[in-house]
Protein backbone atom coordinates (compact mmCIF):
# COMPACT_ATOMS: atom_id res chain seq x y z
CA UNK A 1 -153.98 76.43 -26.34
CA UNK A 2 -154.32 72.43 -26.21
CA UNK A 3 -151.80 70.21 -24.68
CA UNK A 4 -151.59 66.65 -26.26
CA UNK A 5 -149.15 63.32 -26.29
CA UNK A 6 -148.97 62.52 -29.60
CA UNK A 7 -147.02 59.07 -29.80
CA UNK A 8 -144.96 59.39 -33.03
CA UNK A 9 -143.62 56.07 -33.17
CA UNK A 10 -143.11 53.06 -30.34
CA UNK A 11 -141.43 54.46 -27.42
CA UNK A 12 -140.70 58.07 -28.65
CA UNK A 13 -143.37 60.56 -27.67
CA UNK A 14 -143.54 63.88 -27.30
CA UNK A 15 -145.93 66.61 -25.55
CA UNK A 16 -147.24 69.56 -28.41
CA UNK A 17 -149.07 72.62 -28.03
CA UNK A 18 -151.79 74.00 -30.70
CA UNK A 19 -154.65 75.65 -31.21
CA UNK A 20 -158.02 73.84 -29.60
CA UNK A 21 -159.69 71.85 -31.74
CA UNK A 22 -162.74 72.70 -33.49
CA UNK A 23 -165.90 70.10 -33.60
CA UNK A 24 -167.04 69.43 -37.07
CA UNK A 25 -170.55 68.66 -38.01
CA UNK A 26 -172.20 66.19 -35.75
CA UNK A 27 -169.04 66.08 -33.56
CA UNK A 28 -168.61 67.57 -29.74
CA UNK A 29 -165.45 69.26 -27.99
CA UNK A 30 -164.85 67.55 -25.00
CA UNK A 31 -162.72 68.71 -22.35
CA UNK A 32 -160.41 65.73 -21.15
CA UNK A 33 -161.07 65.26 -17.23
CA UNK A 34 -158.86 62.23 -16.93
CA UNK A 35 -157.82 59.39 -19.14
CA UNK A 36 -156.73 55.63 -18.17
CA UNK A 37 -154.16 53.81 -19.27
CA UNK A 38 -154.37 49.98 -19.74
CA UNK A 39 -152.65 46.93 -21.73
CA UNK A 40 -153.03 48.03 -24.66
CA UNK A 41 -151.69 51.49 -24.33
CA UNK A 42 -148.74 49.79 -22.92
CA UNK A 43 -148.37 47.09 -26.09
CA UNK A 44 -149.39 50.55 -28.61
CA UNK A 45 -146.07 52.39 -26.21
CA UNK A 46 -143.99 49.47 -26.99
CA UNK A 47 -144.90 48.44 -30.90
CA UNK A 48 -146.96 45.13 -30.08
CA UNK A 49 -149.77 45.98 -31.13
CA UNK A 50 -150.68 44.42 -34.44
CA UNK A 51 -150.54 46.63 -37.44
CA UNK A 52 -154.81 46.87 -38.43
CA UNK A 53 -155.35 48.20 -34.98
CA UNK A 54 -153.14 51.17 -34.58
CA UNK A 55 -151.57 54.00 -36.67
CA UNK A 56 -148.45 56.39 -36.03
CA UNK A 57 -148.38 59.08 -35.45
CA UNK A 58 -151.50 59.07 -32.87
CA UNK A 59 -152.52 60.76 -29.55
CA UNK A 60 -153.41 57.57 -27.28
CA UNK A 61 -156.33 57.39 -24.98
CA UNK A 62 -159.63 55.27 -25.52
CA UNK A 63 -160.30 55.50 -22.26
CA UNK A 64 -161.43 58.69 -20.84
CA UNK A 65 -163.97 61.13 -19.16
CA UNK A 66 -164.76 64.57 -19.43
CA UNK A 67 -167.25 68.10 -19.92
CA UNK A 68 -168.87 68.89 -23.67
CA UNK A 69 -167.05 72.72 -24.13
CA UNK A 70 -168.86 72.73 -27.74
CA UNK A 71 -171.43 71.23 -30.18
CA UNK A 72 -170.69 71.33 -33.32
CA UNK A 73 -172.81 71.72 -36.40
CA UNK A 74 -175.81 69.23 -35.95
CA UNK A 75 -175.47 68.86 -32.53
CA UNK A 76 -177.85 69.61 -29.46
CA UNK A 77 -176.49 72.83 -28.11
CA UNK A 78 -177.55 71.67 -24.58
CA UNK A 79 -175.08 69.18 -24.67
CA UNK A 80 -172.70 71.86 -23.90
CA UNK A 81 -171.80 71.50 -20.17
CA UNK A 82 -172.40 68.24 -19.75
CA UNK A 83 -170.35 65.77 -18.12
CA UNK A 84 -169.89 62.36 -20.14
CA UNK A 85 -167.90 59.08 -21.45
CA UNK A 86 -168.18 57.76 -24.93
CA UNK A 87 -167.72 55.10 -26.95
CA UNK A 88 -164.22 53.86 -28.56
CA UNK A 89 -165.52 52.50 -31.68
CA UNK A 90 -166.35 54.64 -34.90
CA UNK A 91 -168.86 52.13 -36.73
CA UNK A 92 -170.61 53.03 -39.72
CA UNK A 93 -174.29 52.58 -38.37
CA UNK A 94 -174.91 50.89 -41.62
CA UNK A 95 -173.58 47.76 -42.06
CA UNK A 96 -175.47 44.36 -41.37
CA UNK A 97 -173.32 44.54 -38.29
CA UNK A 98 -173.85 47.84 -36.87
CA UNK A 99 -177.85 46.68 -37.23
CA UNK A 100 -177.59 43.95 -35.96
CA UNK A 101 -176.37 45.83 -32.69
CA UNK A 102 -172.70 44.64 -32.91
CA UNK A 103 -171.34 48.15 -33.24
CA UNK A 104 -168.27 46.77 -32.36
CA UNK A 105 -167.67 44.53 -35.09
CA UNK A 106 -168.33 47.40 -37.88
CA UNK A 107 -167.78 45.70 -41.38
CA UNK A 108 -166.72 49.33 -42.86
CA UNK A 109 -163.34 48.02 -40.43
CA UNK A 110 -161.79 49.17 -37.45
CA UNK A 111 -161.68 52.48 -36.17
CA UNK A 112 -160.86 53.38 -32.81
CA UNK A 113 -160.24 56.41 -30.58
CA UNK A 114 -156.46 56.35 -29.64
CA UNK A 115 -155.80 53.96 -32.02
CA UNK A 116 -156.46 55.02 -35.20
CA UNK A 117 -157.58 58.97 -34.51
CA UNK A 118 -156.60 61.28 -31.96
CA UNK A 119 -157.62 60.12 -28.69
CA UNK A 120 -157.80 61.48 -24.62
CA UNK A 121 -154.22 61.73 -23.31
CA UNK A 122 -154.68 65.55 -24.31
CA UNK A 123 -156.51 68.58 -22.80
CA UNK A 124 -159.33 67.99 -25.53
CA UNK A 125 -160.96 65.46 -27.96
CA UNK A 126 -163.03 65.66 -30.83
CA UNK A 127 -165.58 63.01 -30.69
CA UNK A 128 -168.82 62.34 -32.40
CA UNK A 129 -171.54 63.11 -30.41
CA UNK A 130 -173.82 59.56 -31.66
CA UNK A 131 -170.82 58.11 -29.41
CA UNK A 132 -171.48 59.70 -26.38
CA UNK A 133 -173.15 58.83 -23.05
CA UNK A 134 -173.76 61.35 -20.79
CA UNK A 135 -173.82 61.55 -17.20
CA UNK A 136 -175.97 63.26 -14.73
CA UNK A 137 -174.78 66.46 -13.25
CA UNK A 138 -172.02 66.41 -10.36
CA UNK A 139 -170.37 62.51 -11.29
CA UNK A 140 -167.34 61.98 -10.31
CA UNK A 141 -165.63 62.06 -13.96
CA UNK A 142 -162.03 60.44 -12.00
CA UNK A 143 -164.17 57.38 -11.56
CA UNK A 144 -166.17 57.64 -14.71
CA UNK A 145 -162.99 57.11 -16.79
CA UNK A 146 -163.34 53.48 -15.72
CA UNK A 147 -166.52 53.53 -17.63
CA UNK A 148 -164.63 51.82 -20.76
CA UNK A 149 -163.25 49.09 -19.60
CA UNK A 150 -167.10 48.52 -17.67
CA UNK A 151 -168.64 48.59 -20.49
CA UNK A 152 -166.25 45.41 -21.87
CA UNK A 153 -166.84 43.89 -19.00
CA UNK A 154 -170.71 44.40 -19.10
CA UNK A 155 -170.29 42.96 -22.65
CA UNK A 156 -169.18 39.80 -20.91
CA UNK A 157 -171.69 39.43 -18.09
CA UNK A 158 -174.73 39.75 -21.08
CA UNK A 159 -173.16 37.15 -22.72
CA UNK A 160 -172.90 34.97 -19.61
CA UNK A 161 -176.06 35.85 -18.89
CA UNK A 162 -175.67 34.61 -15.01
CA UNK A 163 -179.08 34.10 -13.30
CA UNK A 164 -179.82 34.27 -9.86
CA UNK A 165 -178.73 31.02 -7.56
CA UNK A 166 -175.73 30.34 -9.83
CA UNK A 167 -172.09 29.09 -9.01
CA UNK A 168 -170.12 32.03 -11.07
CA UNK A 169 -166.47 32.28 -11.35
CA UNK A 170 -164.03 34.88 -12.94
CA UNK A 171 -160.56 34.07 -14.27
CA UNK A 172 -158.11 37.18 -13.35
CA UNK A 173 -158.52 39.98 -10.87
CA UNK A 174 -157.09 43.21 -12.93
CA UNK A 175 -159.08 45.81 -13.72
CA UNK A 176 -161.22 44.24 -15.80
CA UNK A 177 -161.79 41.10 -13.53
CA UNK A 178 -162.46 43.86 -10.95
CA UNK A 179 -165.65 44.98 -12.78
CA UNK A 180 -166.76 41.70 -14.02
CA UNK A 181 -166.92 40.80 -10.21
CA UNK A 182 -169.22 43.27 -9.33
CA UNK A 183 -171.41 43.01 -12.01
CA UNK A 184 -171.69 39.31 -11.35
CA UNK A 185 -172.43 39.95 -8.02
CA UNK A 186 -175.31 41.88 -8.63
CA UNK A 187 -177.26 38.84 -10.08
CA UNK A 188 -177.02 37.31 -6.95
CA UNK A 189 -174.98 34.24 -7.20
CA UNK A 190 -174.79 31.70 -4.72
CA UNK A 191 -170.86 31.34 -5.17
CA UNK A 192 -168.45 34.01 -6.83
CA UNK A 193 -165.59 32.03 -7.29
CA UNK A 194 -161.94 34.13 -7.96
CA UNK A 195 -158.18 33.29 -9.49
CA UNK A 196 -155.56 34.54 -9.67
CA UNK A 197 -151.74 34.88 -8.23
CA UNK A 198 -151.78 37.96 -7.02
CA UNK A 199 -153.06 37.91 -3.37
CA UNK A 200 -153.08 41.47 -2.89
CA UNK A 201 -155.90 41.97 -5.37
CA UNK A 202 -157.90 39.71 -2.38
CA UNK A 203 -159.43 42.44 -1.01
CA UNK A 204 -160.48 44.66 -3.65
CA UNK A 205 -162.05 41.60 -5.35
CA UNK A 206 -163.84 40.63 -1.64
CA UNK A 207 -165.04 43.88 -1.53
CA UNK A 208 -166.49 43.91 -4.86
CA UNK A 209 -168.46 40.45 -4.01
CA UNK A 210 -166.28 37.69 -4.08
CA UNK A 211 -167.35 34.80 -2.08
CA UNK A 212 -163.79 33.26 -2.66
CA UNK A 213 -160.64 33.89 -3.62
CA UNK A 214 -157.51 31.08 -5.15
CA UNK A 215 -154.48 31.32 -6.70
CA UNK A 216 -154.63 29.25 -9.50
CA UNK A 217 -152.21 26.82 -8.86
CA UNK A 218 -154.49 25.97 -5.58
CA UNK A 219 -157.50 25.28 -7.41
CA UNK A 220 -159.44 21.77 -8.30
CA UNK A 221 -162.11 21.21 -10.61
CA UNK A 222 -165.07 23.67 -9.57
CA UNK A 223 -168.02 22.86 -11.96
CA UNK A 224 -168.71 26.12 -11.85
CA UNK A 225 -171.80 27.29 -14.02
CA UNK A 226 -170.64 30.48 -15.57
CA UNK A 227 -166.95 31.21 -15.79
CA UNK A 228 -165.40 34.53 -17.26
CA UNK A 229 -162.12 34.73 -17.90
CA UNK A 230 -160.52 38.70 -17.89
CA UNK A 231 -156.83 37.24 -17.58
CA UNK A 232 -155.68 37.14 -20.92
CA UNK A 233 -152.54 34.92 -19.91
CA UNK A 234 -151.11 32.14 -21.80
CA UNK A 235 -153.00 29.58 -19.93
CA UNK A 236 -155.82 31.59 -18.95
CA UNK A 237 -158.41 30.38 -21.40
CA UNK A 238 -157.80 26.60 -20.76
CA UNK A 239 -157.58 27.56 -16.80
CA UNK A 240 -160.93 28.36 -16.83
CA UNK A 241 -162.66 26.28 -19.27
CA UNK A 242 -161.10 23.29 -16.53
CA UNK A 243 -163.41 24.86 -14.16
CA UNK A 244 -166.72 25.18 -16.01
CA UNK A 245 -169.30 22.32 -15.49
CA UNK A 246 -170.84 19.95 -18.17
CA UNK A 247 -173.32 21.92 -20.41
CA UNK A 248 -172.07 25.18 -18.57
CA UNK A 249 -170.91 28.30 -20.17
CA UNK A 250 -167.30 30.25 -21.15
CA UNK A 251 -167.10 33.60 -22.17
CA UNK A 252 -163.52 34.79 -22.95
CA UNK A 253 -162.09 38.29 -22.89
CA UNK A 254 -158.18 38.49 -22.90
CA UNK A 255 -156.47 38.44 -25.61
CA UNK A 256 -152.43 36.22 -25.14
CA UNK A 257 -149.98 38.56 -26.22
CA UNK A 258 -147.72 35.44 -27.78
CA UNK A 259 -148.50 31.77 -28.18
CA UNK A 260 -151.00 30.42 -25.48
CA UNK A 261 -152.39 26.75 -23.90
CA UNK A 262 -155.36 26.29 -26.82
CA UNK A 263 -158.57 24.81 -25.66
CA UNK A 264 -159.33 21.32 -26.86
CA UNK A 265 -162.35 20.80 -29.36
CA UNK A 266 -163.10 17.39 -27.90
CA UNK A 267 -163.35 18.64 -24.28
CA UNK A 268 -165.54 21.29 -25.63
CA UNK A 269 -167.63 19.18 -27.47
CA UNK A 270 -167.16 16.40 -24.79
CA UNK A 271 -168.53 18.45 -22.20
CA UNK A 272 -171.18 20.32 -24.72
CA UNK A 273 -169.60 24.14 -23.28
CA UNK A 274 -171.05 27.21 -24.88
CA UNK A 275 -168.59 29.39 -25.41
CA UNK A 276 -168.34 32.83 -26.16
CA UNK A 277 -165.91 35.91 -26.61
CA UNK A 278 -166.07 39.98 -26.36
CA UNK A 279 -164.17 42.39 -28.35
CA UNK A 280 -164.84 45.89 -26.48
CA UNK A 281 -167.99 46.55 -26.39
CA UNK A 282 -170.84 47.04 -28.44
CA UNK A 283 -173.64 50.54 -27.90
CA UNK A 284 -176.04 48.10 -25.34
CA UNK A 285 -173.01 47.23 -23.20
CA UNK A 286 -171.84 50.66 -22.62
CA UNK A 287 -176.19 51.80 -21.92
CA UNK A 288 -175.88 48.79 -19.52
CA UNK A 289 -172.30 50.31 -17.68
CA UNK A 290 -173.44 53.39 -17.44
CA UNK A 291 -176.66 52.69 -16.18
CA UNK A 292 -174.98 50.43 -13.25
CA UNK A 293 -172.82 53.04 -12.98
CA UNK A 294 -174.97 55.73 -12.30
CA UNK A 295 -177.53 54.00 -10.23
CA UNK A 296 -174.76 52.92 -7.68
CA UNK A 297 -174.44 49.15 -8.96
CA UNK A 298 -170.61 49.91 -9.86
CA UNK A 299 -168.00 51.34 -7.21
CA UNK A 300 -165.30 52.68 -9.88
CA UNK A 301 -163.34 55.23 -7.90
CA UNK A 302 -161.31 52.54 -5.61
CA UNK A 303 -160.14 51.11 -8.37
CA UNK A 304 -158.16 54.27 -9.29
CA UNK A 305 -154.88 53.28 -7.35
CA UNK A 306 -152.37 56.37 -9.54
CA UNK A 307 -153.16 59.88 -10.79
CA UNK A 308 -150.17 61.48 -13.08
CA UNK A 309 -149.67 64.53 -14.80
CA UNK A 310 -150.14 64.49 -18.77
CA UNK A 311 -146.76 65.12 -19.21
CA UNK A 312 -146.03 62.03 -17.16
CA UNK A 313 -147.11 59.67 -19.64
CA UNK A 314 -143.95 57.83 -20.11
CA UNK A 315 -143.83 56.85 -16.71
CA UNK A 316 -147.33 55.80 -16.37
CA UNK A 317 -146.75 53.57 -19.12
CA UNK A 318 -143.56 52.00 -17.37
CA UNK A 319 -145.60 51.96 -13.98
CA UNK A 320 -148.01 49.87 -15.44
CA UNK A 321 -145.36 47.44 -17.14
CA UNK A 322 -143.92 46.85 -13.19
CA UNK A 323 -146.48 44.20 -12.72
CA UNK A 324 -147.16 45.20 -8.88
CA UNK A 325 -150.30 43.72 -7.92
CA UNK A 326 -150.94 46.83 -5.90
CA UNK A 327 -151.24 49.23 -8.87
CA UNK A 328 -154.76 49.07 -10.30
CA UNK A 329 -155.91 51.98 -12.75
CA UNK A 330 -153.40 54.15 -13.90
CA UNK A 331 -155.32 57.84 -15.05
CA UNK A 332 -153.99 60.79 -16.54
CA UNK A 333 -154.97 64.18 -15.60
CA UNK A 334 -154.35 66.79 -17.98
């Protein structure tokens, strides 16, 4: 028997029973370990998210951890037993795109694991096995579920490319600021600069490497040579291009849920900015996690602030939606 939430419409859910799944050709079994739950799962609970990137019904869950059970067809047998994470994104391998290395930006559309096929918040998941990274024996799969959202956040730091000596900064301190801090920190900045309103996050984001930590309404103009921004607020984006330096660079990861503070082309251009963006995270930026990850660059397991039953779903989605700067990652455990 395999449990699952399937999601059947916004805010009315359910917890089924059936048979376990069997892998198809080149696809694994994997036995769910935990699952996290993050802004998205919240805005797929409550119908925000926009149409192209979700389908009902649908078990939710992109991000997750957990032990191959079985290979199917096509697939290395030794696989089975092995602990591992694995990528959201079902690309095509095909397209100019997917060559081109930007898996996650797969012209054949958008395809996602708990979003548009079953995904983790269940005791098992089907997943294809070119999507998976494993991990060495004996990791600690409750603080490899944060793998997914390290892997975005890895996306971000390779497009900042920081290098050693520089003033970095990092707009937001949730989870995903969290992880961009650290990874910043291991290029050895001379200032990692923090914002945002939440003091209670000080710590954690200290701890992580921050040489400094603001609320935003406290902070003047930094000229900061790399600035991130994780927040995805309203103002978030325009908050931190005000603190980049002439000729320095942006990279942008949160997406506004409604209508936010745009970002002036003539200051852009005035102040010659690169700026980038991230959308998840292509097959190098989850190597690049994992491989921080497993070599002891990335702490993950303090961030895990909540564990909850499977059947608890409902209220890990409201717990999340509280806004209390003291809950961090959110994980299922079926």
């Amino acid at each position: 028997m395999s449990r699952s939430v399937l999601l059947e419409w916004p805010g009315r859910q359910r917890l089924v029973k059936g048979e376990v799944p069997a892998p198809g050709p080149g696809e694994v079994l994997v036995r769910v370990a935990a699952a996290g739950i993050c802004g998205s799962d919240r805005e797929l609970y409550e119908g925000g998210r926009p149409e192209p990137y979700r389908t009902f019904p649908i078990v939710p869950g992109h991000e997750w951890s957990g032990t191959i059970e079985e290979a199917g067809p096509g697939v290395d047998p030794s696989l089975v037993g092995r602990p591992t994470v694995g990528e959201g994104f079902v690309n095509c391998q095909v397209c100019d795109r997917c060559r081109a290395g930007d898996t996650n930006l797969c012209g054949a559309g958008y395809d996602e694991i708990g979003f548009t096929r079953p995904g983790a918040f269940a005791d098992h998941l089907i997943v294809p096995a070119r999507l998976l990274h494993p991990l060495p024996a004996g990791t600690d799969l409750r603080a490899a579920v944060l793998l997914e959202p390290a892997a975005v956040a890895a996306a971000a730091v390779l497009q900042a490319a920081p290098l050693p000596g520089e003033r970095v900064g990092v707009v937001g301190a949730g989870t995903l600021g969290l992880l961009t801090i650290q990874l910043l920190a291991a290029s050895s900045p001379a200032e990692l600069v923090v914002s945002d309103p939440r003091a209670g996050r000080e710590p954690v984001a200290r701890a992580g490497g921050a040489t400094a930590y603001f609320h935003p309404d406290r902070l003047d103009a930094l000229d900061l040579d790399v600035v991130v921004e994780t927040a995805g607020a309203r103002d978030s984006a325009a908050a931190a291009a005000r603190q980049v330096r002439r000729g320095g660079r942006l990279v942008l990861t949160g997406i506004p849920g409604g209508a936010s503070e745009g970002l002036s082309p003539s200051s852009i251009v005035g102040r010659q900015l690169t700026v980038t963006s991230v959308f998840g995270a292509p097959a190098a930026a989850w190597a690049y996690a994992v491989r921080a990850f497993t070599s002891g660059l990335l702490d993950l397991a303090p961030l895990v602030t909540h564990e909850l039953p499977l059947e608890a779903y409902p209220d890990a989605v409201a717990l999340l939606g509280q806004g209390d700067e003291h809950v961090g990652k959110i994980i299922l455990r079926p």
